[in-house]
PDB file of N, CA and C in Angstrom:
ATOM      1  N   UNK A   1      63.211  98.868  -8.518  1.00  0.00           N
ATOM      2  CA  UNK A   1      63.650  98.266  -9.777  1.00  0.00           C
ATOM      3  C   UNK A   1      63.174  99.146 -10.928  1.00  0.00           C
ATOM      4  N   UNK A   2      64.125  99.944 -11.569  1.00  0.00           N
ATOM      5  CA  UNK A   2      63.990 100.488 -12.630  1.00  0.00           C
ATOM      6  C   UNK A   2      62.666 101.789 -12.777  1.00  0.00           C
ATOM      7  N   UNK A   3      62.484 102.436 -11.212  1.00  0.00           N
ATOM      8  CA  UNK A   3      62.061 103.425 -10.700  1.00  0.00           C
ATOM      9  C   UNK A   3      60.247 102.495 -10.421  1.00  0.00           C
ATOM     10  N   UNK A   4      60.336 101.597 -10.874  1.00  0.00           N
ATOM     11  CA  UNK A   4      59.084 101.091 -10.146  1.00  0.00           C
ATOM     12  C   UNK A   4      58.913 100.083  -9.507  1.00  0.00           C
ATOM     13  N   UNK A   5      57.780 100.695  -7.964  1.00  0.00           N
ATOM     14  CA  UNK A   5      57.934 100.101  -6.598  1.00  0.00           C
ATOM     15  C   UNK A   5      56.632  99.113  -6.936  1.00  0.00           C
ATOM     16  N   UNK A   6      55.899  98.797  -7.480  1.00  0.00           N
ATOM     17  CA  UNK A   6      54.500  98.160  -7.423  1.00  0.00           C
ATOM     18  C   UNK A   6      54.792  96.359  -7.898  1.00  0.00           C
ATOM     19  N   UNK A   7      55.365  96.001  -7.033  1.00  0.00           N
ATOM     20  CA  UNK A   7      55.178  94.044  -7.539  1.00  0.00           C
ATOM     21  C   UNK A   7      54.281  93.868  -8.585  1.00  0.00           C
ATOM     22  N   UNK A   8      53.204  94.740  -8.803  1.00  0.00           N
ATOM     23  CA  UNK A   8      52.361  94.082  -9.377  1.00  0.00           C
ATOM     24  C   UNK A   8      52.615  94.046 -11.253  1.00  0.00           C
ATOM     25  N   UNK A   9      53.766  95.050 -10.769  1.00  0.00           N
ATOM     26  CA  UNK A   9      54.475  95.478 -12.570  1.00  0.00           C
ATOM     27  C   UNK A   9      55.356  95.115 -12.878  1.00  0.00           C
ATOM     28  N   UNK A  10      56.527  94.994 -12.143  1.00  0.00           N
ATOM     29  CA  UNK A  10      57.576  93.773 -11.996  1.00  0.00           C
ATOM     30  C   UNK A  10      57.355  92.780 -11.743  1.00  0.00           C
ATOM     31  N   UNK A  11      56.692  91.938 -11.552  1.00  0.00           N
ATOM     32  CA  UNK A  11      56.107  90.785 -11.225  1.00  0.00           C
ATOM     33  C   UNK A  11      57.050  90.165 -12.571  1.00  0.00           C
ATOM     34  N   UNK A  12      55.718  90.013 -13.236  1.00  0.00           N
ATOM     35  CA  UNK A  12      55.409  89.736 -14.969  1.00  0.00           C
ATOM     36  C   UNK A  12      56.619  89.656 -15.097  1.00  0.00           C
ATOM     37  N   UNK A  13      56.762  90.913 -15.796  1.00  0.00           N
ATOM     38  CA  UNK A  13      58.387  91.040 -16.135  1.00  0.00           C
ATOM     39  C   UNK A  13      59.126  90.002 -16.085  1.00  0.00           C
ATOM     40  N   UNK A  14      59.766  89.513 -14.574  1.00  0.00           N
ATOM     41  CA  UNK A  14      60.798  88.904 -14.077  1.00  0.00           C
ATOM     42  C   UNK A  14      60.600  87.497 -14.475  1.00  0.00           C
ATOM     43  N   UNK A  15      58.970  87.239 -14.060  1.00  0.00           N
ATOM     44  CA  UNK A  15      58.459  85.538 -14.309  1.00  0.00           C
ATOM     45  C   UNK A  15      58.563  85.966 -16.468  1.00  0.00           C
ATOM     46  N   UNK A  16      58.433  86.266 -16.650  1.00  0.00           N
ATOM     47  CA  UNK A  16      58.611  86.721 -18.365  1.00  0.00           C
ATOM     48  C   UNK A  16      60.236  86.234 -18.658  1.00  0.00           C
ATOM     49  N   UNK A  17      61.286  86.801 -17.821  1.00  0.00           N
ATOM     50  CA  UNK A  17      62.415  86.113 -18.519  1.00  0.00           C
ATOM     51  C   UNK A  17      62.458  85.239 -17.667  1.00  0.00           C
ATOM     52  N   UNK A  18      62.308  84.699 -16.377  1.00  0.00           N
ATOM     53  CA  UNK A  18      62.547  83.307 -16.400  1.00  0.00           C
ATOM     54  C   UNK A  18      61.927  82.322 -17.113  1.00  0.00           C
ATOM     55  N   UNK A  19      60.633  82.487 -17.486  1.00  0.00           N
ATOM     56  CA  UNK A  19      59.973  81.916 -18.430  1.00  0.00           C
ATOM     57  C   UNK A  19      61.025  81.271 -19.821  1.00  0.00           C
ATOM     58  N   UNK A  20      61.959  82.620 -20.387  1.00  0.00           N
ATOM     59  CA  UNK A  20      62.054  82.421 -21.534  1.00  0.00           C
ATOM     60  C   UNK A  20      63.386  82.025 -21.212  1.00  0.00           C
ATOM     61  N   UNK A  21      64.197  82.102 -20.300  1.00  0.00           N
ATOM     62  CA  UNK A  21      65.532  81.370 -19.744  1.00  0.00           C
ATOM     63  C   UNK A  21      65.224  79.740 -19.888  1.00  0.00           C
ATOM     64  N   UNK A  22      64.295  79.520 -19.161  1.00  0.00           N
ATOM     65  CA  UNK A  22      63.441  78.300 -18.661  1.00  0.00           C
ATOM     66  C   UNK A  22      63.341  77.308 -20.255  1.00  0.00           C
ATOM     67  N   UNK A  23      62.995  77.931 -21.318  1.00  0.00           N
ATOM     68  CA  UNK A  23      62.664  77.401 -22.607  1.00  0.00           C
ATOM     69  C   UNK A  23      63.791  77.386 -23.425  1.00  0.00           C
ATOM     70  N   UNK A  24      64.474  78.554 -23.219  1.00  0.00           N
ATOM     71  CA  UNK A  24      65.927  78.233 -23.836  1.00  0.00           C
ATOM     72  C   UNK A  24      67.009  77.024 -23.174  1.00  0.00           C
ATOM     73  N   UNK A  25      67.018  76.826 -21.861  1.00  0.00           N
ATOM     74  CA  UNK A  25      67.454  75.670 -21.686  1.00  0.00           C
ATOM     75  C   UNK A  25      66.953  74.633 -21.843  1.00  0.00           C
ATOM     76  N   UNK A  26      65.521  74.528 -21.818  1.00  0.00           N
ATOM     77  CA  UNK A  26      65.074  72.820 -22.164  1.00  0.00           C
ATOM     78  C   UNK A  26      65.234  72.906 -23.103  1.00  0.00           C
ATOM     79  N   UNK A  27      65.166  73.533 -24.540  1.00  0.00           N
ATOM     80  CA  UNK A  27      65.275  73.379 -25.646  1.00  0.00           C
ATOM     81  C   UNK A  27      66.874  73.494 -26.094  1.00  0.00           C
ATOM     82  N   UNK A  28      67.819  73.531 -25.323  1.00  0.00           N
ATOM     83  CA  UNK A  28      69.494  73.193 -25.575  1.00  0.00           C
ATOM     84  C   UNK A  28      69.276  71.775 -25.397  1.00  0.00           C
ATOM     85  N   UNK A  29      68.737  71.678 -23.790  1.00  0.00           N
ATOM     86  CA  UNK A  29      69.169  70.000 -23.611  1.00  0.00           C
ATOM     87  C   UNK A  29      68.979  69.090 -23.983  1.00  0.00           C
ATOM     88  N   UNK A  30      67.527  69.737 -25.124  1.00  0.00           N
ATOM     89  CA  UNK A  30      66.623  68.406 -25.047  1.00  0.00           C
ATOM     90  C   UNK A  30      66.939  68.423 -26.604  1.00  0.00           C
ATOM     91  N   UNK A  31      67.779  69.338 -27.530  1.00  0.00           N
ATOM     92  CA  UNK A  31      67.735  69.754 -28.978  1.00  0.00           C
ATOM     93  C   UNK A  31      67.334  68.304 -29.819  1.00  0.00           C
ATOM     94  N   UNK A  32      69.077  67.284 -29.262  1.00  0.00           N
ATOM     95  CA  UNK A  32      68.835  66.164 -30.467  1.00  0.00           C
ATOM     96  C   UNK A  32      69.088  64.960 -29.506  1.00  0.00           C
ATOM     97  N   UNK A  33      68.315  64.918 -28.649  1.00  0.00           N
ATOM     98  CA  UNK A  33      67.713  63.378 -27.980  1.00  0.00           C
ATOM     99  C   UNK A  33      67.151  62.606 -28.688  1.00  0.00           C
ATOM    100  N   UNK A  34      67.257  61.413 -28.919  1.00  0.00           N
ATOM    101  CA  UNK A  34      66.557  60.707 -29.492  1.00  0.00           C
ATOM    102  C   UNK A  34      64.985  60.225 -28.408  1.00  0.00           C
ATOM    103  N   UNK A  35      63.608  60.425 -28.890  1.00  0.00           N
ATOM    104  CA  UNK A  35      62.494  60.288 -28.263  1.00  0.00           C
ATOM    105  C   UNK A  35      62.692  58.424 -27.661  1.00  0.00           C
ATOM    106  N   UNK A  36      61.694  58.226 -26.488  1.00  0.00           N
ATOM    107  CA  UNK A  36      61.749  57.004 -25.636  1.00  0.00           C
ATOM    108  C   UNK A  36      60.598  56.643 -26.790  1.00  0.00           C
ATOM    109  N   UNK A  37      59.920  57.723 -26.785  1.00  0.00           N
ATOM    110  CA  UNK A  37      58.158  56.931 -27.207  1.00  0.00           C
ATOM    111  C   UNK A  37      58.460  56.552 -28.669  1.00  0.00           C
ATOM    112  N   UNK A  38      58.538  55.771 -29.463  1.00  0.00           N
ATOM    113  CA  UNK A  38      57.897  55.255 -30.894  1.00  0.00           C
ATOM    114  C   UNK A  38      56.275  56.120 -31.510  1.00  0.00           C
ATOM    115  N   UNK A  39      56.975  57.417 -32.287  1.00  0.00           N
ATOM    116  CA  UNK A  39      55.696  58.019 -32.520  1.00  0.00           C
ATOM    117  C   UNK A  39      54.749  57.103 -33.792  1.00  0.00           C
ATOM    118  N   UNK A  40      55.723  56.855 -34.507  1.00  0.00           N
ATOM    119  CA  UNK A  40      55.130  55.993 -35.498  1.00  0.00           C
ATOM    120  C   UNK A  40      55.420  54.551 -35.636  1.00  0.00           C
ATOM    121  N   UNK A  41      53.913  54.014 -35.587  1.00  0.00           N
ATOM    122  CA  UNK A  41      53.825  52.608 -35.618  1.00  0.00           C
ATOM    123  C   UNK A  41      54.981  51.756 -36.922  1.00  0.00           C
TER     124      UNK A  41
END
């Protein structure tokens, strides 16, 4: 991958954009839900 063989450098990387895949979809789905919890009394 991209001339380097060491998992230990691609690793990161890969968990890095799923990470940020991962946050861009909860934050589509979840944009304008209305909350369950009552934050204010």
């Amino acid at each position: 991958m991209f001339g380097i063989h060491d998992p230990g450098i691609w690793l990161p990387y890969v968990l890095a954009v799923a990470c940020l895949l991962f946050a861009v979809w909860f934050g589509i789905t979840r944009w304008n839900k209305d909350s369950d919890e009552d934050t204010h009394p």
